[in-house]
Protein backbone atom coordinates (compact mmCIF):
# COMPACT_ATOMS: atom_id res chain seq x y z
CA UNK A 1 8.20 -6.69 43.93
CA UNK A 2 9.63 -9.59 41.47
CA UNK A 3 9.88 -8.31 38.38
CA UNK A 4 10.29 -9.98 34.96
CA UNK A 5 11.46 -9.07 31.72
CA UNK A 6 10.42 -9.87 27.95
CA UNK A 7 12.70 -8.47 25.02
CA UNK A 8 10.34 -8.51 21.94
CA UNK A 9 9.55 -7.07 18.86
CA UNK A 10 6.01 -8.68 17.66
CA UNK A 11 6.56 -8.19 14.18
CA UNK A 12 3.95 -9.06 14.16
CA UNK A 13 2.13 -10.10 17.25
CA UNK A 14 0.97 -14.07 17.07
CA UNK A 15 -0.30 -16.68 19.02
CA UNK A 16 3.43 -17.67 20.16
CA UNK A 17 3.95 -14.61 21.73
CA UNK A 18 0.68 -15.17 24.23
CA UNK A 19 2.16 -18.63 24.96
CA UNK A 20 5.50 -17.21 25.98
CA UNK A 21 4.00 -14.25 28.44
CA UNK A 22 1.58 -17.13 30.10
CA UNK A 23 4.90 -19.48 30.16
CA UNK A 24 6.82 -16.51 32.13
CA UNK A 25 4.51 -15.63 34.68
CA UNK A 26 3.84 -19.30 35.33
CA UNK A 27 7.54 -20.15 35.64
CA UNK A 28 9.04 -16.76 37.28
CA UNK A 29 5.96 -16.50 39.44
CA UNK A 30 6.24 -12.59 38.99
CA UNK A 31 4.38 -9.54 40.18
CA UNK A 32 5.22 -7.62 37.65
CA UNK A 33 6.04 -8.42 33.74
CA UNK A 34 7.75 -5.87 31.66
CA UNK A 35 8.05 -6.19 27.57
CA UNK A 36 10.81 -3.69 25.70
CA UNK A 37 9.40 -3.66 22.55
CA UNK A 38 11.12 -2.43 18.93
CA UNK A 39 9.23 0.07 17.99
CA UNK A 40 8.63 1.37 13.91
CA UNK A 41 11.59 -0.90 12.82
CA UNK A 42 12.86 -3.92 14.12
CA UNK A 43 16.52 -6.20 14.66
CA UNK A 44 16.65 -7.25 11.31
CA UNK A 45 15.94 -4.06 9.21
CA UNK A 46 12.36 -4.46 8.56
CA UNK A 47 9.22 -1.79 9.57
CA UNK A 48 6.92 -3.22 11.84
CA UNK A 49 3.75 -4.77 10.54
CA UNK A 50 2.12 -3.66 13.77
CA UNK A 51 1.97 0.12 14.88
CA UNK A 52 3.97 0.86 18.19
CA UNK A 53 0.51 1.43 19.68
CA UNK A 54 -0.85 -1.52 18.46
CA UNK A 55 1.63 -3.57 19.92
CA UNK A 56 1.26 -2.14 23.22
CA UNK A 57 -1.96 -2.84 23.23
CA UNK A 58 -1.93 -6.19 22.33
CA UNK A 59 0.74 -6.86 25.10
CA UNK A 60 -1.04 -5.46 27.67
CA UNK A 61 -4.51 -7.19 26.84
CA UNK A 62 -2.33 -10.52 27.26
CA UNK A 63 -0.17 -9.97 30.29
CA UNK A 64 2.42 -7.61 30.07
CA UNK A 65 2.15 -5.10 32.93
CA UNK A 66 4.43 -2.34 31.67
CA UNK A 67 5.40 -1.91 27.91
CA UNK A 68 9.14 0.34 27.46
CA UNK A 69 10.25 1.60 24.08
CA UNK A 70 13.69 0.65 22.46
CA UNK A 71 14.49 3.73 19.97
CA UNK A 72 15.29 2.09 16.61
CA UNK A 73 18.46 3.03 16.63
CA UNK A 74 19.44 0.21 19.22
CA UNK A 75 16.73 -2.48 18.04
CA UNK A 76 18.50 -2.40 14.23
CA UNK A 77 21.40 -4.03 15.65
CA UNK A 78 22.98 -7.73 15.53
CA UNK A 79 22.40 -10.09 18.17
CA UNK A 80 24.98 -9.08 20.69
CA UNK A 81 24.26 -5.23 20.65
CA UNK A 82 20.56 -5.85 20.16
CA UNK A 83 20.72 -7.64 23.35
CA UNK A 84 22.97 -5.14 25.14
CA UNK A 85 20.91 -2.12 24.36
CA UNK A 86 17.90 -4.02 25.52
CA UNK A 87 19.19 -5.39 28.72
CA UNK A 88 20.73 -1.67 29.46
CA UNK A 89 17.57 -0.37 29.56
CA UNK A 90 15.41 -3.38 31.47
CA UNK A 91 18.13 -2.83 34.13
CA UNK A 92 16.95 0.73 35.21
CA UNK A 93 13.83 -0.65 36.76
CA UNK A 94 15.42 -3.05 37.94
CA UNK A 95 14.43 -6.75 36.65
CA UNK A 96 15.22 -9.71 38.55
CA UNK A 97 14.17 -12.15 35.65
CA UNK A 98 14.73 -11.94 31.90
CA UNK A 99 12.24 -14.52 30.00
CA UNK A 100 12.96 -15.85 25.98
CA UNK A 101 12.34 -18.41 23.68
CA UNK A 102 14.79 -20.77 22.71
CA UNK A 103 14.91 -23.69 20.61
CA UNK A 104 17.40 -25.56 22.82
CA UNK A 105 15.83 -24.30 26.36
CA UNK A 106 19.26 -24.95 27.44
CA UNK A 107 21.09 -21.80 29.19
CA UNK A 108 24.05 -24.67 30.52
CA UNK A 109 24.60 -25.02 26.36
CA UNK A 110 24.02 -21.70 25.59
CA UNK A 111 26.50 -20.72 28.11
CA UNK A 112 29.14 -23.09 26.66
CA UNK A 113 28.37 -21.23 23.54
CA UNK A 114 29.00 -18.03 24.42
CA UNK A 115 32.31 -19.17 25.81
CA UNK A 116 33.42 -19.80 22.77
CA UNK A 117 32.96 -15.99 21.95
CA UNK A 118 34.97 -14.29 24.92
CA UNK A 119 37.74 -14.16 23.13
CA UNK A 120 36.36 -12.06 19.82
CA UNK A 121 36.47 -8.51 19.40
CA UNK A 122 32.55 -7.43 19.01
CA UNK A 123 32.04 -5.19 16.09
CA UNK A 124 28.62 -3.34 16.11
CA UNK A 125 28.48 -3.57 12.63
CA UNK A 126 29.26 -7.10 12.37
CA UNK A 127 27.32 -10.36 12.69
CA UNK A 128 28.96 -13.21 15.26
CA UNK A 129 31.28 -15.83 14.54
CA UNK A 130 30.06 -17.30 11.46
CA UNK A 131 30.34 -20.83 12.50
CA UNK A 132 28.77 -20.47 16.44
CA UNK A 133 25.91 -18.95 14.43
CA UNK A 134 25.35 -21.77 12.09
CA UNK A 135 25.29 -24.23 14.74
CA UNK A 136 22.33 -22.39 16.74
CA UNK A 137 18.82 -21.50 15.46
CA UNK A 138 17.44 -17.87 15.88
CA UNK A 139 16.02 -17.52 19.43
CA UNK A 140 18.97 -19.82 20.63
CA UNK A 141 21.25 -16.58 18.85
CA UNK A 142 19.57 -13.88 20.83
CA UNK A 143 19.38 -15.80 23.83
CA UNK A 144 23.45 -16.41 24.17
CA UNK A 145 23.44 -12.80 23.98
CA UNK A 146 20.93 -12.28 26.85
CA UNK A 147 22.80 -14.69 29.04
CA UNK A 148 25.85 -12.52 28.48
CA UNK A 149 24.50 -9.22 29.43
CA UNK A 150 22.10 -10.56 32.43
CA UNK A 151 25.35 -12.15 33.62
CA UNK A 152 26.49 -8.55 33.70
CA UNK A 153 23.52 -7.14 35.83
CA UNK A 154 22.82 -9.62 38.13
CA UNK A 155 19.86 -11.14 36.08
CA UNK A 156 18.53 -14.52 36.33
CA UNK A 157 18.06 -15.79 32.86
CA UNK A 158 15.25 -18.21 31.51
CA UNK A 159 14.51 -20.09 28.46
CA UNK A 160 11.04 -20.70 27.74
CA UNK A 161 11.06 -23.70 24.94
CA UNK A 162 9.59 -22.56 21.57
CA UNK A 163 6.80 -24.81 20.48
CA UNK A 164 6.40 -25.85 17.04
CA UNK A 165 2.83 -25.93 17.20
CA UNK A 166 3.12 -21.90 16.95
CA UNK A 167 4.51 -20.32 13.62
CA UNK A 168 6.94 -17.98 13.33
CA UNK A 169 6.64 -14.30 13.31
CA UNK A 170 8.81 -14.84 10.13
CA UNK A 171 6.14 -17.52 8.51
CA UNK A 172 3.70 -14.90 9.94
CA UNK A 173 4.69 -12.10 7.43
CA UNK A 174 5.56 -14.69 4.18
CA UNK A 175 1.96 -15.97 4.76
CA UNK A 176 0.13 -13.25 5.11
CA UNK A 177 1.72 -11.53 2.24
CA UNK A 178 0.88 -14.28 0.00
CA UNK A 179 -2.95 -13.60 1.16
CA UNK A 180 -3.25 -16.12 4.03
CA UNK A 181 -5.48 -15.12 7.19
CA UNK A 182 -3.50 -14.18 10.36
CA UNK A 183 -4.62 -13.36 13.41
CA UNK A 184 -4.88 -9.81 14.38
CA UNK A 185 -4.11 -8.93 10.76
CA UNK A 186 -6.97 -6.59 10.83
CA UNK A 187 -4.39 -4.81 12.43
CA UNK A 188 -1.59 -5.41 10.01
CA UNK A 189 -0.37 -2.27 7.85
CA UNK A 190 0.00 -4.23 4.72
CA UNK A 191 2.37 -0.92 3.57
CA UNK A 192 5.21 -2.02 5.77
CA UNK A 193 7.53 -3.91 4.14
CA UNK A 194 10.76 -3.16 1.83
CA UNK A 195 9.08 -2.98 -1.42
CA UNK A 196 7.24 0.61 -0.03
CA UNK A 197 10.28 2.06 0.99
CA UNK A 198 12.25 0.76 -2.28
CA UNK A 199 11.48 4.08 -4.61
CA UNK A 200 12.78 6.58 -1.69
CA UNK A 201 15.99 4.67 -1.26
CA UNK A 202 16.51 3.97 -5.04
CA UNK A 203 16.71 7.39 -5.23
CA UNK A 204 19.17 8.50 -2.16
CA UNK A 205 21.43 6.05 -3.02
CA UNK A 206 21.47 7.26 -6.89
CA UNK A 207 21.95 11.22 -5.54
CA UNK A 208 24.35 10.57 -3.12
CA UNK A 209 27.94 10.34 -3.57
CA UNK A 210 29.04 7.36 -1.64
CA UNK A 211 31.69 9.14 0.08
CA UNK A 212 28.81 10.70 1.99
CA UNK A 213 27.18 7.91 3.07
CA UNK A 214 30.50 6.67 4.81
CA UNK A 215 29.59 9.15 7.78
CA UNK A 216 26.46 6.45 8.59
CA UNK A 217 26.55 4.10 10.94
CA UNK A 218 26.86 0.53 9.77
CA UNK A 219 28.34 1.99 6.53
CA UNK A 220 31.78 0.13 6.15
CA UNK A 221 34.05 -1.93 4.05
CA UNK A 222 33.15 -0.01 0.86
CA UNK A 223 29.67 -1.91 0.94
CA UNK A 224 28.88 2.40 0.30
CA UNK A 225 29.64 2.15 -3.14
CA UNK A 226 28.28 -1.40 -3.65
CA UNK A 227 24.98 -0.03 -2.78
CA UNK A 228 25.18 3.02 -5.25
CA UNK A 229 26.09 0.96 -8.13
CA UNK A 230 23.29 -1.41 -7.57
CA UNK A 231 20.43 0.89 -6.96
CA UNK A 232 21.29 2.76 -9.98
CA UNK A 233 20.77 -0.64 -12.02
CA UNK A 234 18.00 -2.60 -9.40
CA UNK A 235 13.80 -1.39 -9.92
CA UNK A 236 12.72 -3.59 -7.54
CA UNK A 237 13.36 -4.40 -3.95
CA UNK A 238 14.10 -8.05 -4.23
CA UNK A 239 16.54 -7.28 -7.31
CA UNK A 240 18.57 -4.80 -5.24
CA UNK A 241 18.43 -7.01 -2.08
CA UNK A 242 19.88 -10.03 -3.70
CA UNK A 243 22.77 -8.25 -5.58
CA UNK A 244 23.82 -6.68 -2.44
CA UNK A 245 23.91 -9.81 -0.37
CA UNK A 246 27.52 -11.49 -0.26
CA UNK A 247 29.31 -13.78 1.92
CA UNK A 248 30.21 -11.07 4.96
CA UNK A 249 26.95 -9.16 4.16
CA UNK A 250 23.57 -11.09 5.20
CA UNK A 251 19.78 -9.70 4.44
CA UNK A 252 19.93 -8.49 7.36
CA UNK A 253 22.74 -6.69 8.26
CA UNK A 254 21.93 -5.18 4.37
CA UNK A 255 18.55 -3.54 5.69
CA UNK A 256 19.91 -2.34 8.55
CA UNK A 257 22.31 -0.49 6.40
CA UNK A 258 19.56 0.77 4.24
CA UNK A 259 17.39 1.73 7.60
CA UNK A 260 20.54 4.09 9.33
CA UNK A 261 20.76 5.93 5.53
CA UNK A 262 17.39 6.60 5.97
CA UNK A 263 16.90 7.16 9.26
CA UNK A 264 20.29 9.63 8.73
CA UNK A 265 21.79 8.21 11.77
CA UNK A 266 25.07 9.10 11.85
CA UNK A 267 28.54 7.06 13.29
CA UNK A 268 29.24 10.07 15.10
CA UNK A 269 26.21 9.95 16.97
CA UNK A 270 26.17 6.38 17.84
CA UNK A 271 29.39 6.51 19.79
CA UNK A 272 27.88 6.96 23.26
CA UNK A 273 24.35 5.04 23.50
CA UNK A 274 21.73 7.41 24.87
CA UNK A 275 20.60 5.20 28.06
CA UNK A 276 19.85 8.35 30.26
CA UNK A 277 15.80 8.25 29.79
CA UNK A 278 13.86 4.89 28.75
CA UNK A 279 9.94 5.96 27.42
CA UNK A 280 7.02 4.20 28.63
CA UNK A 281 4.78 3.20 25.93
CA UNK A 282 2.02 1.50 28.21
CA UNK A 283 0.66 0.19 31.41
CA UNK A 284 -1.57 -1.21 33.91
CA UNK A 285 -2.03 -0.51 37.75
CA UNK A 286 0.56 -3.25 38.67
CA UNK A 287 2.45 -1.35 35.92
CA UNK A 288 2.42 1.74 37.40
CA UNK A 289 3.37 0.15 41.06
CA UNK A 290 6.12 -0.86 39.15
CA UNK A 291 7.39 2.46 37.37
CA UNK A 292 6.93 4.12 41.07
CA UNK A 293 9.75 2.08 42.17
CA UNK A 294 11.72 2.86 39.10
CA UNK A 295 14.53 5.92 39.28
CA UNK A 296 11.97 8.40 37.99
CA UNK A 297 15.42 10.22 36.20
CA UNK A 298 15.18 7.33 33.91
CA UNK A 299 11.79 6.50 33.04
CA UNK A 300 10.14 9.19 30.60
CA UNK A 301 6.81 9.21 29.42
CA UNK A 302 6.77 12.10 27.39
CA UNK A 303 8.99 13.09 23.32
CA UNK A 304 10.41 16.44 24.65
CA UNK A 305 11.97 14.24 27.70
CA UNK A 306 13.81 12.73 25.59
CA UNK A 307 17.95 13.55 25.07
CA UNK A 308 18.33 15.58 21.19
CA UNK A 309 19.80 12.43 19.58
CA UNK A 310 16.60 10.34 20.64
CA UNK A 311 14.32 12.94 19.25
CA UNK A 312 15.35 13.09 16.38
CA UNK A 313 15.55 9.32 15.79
CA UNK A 314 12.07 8.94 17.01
CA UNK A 315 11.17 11.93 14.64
CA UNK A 316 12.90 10.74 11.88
CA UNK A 317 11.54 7.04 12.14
CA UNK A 318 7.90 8.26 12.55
CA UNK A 319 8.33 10.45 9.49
CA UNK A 320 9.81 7.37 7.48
CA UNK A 321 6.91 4.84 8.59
CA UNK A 322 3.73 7.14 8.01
CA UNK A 323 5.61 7.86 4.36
CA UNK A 324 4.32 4.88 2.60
CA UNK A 325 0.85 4.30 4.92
CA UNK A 326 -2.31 5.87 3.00
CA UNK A 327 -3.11 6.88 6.26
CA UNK A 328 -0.63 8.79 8.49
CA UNK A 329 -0.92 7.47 12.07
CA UNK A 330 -1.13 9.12 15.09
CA UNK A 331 1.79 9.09 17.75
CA UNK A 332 -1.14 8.91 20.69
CA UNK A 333 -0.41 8.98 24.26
CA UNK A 334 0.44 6.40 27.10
CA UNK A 335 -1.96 3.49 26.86
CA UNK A 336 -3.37 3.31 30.13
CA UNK A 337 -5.06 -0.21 30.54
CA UNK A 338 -7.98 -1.28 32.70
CA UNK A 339 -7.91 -4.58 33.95
């Protein structure tokens, strides 16, 4: 069986993201198509406009095959330990393929790129070299990092070129939350965004003596009692994220800062990524073809299956989503699709 992999996050789920699972099946030709998704909270530090379930759904009705949970541990990570995490767990199927979009659809350039990088030290809670970033676009980012860790499997790598004719999940979210239509946004959780969460973290970071929030991963350099000073001073979301920002500190690596204090994810308990059991979120019969070939050690689909570090960052990040929804979602079961 040929099998394919998609790293995504659908935050939210868009019209791109159906061109780019019919682009991969055309161009790997594969039996089987398998999407890791990001679950409540995503690369960059935001929650998910889309439930987990939702997304799973949404995959499946469009192509996927079999749909594989990232905990969000892993997902709120830069681009080269994003990728890693990812790629670690695609590779206990196996996958032959690994499918993304890139602005360049180059992997010969992309490859030069990530040359460039061999000889830096990779720090988890760092961005990339400042200046290789600036000279690639988003997808390009990500996918320099996929070439490096497919190279490390045995994975065949391929670009799929984004098309402009598509917006971006990022012009996605800015739209709709200036009260344009979207599609599927009858399935957006309007709730999920920074401004919910901003009262619950004003107030950890104004109880909580810095020195304390040092034992969090991501929590270096002092930025501790940067963020303590600020949220003492900041009401509003957008205040406090634009006094925190500095030159080594982007948006993003800021909420994924704020997401491990949260989350109480500790450094301790990052040191050895939990890659013994990967959960299934979804699938179809091809799907489940698929998952029988699969070291059955690995593949989990059930919480209490799951390693004690896992559990209780899947707890804690259900806990922290359904806090700001009106309505408190249900985990649900595997999504079983008919085709």
């Amino acid at each position: 069986m040929k099998i394919t992999g998609i790293i995504a996050e659908y935050n939210p789920f868009h019209q791109g993201h159906i061109y780019h699972i019919k682009k991969t099946k055309e161009i790997t030709g594969c039996d089987c198509l398998v999407v890791i998704l990001s679950g409540c909270f995503t690369q960059r530090g935001l929650p998910s406009l889309l439930s987990v379930q939702d997304k799973t759904r949404l995959a499946l009705e469009y192509g996927a095959n079999l749909v594989l949970e990232c905990p969000s541990c892993y997902c709120m990570q830069s681009a080269d330990y994003f990728a890693r995490y990812n790629i670690e767990s695609l590779a206990s199927l196996p996958i032959d393929t690994l499918s993304f979009g890139s602005e360049t659809n180059d992997i010969s350039y992309l490859e030069h790129q990530l040359s460039l990088l061999e000889n830096i030290q990779i720090d988890p809670s760092k961005s990339l070299n400042h200046n290789i970033e600036m000279s690639l676009k988003p997808n390009d980012i990500l996918g320099m990092q996929y070439i490096r860790y497919c190279h490390l499997y045995g994975i065949r790598p391929v670009s799929i070129q984004r098309n402009d004719k598509y917006k971006s999940a990022t012009q996605t979210r800015e739209d709709y939350f200036e009260g344009k239509r979207e599609n599927f946004d009858s399935l957006f959780l309007k709730e999920q965004n920074w401004n919910s969460y901003y009262p619950f973290l004003k107030n950890v970071l104004s109880l909580t003596d810095p020195k304390d929030l040092t034992t969090y991963f991501l929590v270096n350099e002092g930025i501790e009692n940067r963020l303590c000073s600020i949220a003492q001073k900041a009401n509003t979301w957008n205040d406090f994220l634009d006094q925190c920002i500095t030159k080594n500190y982007s948006r993003a690596r800021i909420q994924r800062i704020c997401l491990m204090i949260l989350l109480q994810i500790k450094k301790e308990e990052m040191k050895e990524p939990s890659f013994s059991k990967i959960k299934v979120l979804g699938f179809d019969s091809m799907g489940q073809k698929c998952l029988k070939q699969a070291d059955s050690h690995k593949i989990i689909t059930r919480f209490n299956q799951l390693d004690p570090f896992l559990q209780k960052v899947e707890r804690n990040s259900w806990i922290l989503y359904n806090s700001v929804l009106k309505k408190p979602l249900n985990k649900g079961a595997v999504i079983l699709y008919d085709r």
